[in-house]
Every structure is written in structure tokens, then in C-alpha cells.
Protein backbone atom coordinates (compact mmCIF):
# COMPACT_ATOMS: atom_id res chain seq x y z
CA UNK A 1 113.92 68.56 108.41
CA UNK A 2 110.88 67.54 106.33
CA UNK A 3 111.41 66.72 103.05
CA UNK A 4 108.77 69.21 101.66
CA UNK A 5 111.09 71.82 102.69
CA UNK A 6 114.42 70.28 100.79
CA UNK A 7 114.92 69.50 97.50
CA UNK A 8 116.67 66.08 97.14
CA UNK A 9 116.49 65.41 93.33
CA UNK A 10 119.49 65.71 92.02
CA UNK A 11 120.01 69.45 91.12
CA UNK A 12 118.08 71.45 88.12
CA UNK A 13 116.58 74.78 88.72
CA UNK A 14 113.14 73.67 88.47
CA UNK A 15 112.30 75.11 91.97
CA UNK A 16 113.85 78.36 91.55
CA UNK A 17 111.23 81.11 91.40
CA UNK A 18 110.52 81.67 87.57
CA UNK A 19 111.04 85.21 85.82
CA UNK A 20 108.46 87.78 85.96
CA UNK A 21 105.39 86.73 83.97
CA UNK A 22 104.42 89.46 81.36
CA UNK A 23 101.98 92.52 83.50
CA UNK A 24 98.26 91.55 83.30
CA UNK A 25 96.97 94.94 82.14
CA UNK A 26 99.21 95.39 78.96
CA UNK A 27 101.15 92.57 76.29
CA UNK A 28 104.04 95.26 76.23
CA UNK A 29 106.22 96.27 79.19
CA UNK A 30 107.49 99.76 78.58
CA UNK A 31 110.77 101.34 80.60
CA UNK A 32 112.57 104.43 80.71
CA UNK A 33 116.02 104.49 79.03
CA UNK A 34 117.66 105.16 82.54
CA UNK A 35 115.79 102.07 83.70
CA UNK A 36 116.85 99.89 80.67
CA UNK A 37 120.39 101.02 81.30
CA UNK A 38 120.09 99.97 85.37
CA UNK A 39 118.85 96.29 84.15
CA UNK A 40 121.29 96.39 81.17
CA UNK A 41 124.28 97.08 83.96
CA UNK A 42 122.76 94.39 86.92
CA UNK A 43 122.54 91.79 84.09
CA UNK A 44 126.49 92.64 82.83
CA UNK A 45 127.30 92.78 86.96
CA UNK A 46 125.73 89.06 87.12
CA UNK A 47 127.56 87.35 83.97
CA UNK A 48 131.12 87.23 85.81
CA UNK A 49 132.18 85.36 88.98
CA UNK A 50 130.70 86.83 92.36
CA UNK A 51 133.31 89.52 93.63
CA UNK A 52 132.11 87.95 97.16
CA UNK A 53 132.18 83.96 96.48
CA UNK A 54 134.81 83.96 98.66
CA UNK A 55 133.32 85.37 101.86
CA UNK A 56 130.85 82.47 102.04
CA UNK A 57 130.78 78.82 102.79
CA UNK A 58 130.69 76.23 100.52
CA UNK A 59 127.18 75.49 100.87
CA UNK A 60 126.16 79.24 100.84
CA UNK A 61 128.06 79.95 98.15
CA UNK A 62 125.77 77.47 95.56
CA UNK A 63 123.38 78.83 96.79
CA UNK A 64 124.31 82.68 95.70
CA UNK A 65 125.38 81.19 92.76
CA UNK A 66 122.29 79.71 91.93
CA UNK A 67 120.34 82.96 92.93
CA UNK A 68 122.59 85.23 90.61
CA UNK A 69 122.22 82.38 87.25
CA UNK A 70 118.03 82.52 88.37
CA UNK A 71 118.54 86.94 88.38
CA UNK A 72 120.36 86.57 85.46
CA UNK A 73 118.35 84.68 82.68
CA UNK A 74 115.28 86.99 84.88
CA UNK A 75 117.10 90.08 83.89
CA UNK A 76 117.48 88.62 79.99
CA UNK A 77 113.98 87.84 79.95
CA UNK A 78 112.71 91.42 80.89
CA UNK A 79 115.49 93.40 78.70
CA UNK A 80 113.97 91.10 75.76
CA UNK A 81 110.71 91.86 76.54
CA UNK A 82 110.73 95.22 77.06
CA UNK A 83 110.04 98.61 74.97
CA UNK A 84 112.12 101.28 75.96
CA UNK A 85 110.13 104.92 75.65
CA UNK A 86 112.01 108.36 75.15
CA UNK A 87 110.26 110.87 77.37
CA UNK A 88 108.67 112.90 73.87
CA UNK A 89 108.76 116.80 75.15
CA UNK A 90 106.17 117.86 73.13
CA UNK A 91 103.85 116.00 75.05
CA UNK A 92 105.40 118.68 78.04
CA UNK A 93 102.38 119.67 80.54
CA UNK A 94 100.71 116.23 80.36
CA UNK A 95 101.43 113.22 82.36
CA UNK A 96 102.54 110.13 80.24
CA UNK A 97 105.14 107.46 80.39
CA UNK A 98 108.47 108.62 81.87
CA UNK A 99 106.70 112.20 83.59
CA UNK A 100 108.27 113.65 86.70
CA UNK A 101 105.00 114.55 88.86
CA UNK A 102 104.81 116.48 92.00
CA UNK A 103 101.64 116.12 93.89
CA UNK A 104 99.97 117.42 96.79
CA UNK A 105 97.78 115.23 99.07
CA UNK A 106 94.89 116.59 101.20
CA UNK A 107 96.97 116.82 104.53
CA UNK A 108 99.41 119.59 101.83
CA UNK A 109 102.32 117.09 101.64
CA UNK A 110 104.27 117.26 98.69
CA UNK A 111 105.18 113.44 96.93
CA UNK A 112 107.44 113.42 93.38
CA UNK A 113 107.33 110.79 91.70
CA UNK A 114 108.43 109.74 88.16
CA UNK A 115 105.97 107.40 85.71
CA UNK A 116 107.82 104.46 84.83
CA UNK A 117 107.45 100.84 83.88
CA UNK A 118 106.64 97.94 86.67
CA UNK A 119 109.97 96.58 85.75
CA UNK A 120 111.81 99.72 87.36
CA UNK A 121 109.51 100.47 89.58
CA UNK A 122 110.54 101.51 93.16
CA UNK A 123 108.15 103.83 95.37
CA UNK A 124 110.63 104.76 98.33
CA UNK A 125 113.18 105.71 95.35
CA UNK A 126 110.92 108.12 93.71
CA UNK A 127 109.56 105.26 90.80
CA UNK A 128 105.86 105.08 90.23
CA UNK A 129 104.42 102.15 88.15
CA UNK A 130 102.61 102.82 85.33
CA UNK A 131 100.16 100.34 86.35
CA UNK A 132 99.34 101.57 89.55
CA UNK A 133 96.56 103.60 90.36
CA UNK A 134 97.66 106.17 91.08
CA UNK A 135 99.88 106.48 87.95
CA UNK A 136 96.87 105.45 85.92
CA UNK A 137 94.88 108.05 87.12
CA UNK A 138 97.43 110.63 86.38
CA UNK A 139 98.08 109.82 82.88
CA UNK A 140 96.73 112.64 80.71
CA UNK A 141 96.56 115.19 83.83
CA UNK A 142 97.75 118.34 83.67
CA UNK A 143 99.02 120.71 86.66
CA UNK A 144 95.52 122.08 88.90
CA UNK A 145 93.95 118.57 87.77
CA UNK A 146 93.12 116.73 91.14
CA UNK A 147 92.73 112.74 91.04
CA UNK A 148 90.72 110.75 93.36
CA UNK A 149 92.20 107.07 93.80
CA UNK A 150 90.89 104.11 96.42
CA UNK A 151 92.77 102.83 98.81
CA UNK A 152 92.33 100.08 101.52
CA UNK A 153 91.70 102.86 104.29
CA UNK A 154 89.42 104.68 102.07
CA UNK A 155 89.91 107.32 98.79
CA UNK A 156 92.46 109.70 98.50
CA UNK A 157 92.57 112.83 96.56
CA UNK A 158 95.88 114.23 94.89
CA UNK A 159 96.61 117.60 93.12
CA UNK A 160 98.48 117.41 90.13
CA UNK A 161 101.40 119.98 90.57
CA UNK A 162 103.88 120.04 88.20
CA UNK A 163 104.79 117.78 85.35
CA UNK A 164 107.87 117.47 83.82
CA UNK A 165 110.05 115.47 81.75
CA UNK A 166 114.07 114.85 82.14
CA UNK A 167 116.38 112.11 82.45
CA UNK A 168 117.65 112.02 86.56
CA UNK A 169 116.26 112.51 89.21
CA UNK A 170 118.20 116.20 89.71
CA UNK A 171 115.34 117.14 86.74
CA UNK A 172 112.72 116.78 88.47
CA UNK A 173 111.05 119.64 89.61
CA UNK A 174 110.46 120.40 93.49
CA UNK A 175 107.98 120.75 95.48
């Protein structure tokens, strides 16, 4: 094997991917208490031995280890950084941090979605960043608002719904 592709020197964790870098758009991260709680419980998960050390091989087994220490001081980084935001419900009818949203796009399929920070961020669980565009074009909205927002295959239009703001996903409203 070439030795661009090994690392031979000895053993720090210089080439392990570094944490997150702070989001272009915004000095503050913000995240939703659940999602603080999430990182709060990985982080705990990743500060005792590996439940599986065992199944692996030697070799693979640094190599998990090294990957949960790298998660780890990642997941310290981000809960230090971070501001966590109460959903406020007298901002109720509006979209802003932490919103539920149901939308409608212009083939009538329904999407919900909840507002949160890029560090919780998940679109196949439901978990829209705050920083994408679509989010960013929904903050302020209120249900009957439609929002336009570019895509690689061309612009999209979305009607706003229903907005509302609870702590699981069960809250959310439906479609």
C-alpha cells in the first residue's frame, strides 16, 4: 500500500477529521433542548469503554477507539459552543427556531418538519436546519404564506400549513 494512504508516524490524532468548524452564516450555533439532551447523552454513551470492544479485532478495535475519543472531544466542542433556545409560545403562528411546520409542495404532498440547529439536524428524521433554505425562507411565515426556494433542478414553491411549537415529535401537528 502507498504510503500516502497510511499513517506511519508514530500515533497522535493529527489526521483524525477535526470537530465541526463554527456555521458560516452565524458566530452562534443554536439547538433545541431535545437536541442538546441527544448530544448531552451520545457524549456520556462515549466516555466509558465500548460495550462492543470485544467483538472486534485487535487492529479494528484502535481503530473504534480512536473514532469514539475523535466523536467525543467533537461532541464537547459543540455542547460548549452551543445556545440552547426554548421554543417561546408567544411567538405561536410564526415560524422561528424550534417550529414544527407542515408544508405543502406544488405536486399537494404534505412534508413536517421541525426548525432546528445544523448541529441536530437530520432531514429523513423530520430535522430541518436553520440554515437551510428552505428553513430560512420560512422563518417569520405564517400558515397561507407560500415560499419560493431554488434548487439544482429549478425553484420550488411551498405552502406554509401549520406552525406549531412542542417538544417531540408526537406534537407536531399532521398533515
Amino acid at each position: 500500500m502507498s504510503k500516502a494512504f497510511t499513517k506511519e508516524d508514530g500515533g497522535g490524532d493529527e489526521g483524525l477529521t477535526p470537530a465541526r468548524t463554527r456555521s458560516a452564516s452565524a458566530e452562534q450555533r443554536y439547538i433545541t433542548p431535545e437536541g442538546h439532551r441527544a448530544l448531552q447523552e451520545e457524549w456520556l454513551s462515549l466516555q466509558g469503554p465500548d460495550p462492543r470492544a470485544g467483538d472486534w479485532p485487535e487492529l479494528e478495535a484502535g481503530v473504534r477507539k480512536r473514532e469514539r475519543e475523535r466523536r467525543a472531544r467533537e461532541l464537547s466542542s459543540i455542547l460548549e459552543e452551543v445556545r440552547v433556545v426554548e421554543p417561546d409560545p408567544s411567538r405561536a403562528g410564526r415560524v422561528f427556531f424550534g417550529a414544527w411546520v407542515v408544508l405543502e409542495d406544488e405536486e399537494g404532498e404534505h412534508m413536517r418538519y421541525r426548525i432546528v440547529g445544523p448541529d441536530e439536524a437530520d432531514v429523513k428524521a423530520g430535522r430541518l436546519s436553520v440554515e437551510s433554505p428552505l428553513a430560512r425562507a420560512l422563518l417569520g411565515k405564517q400558515p397561507g404564506e407560500v415560499v419560493q426556494v431554488e434548487r439544482p433542478r429549478g425553484p420550488v414553491e411551498y405552502e406554509l400549513l401549520a406552525v406549531e411549537y412542542g417538544e417531540s415529535e408526537a406534537a407536531a401537528p399532521g398533515p
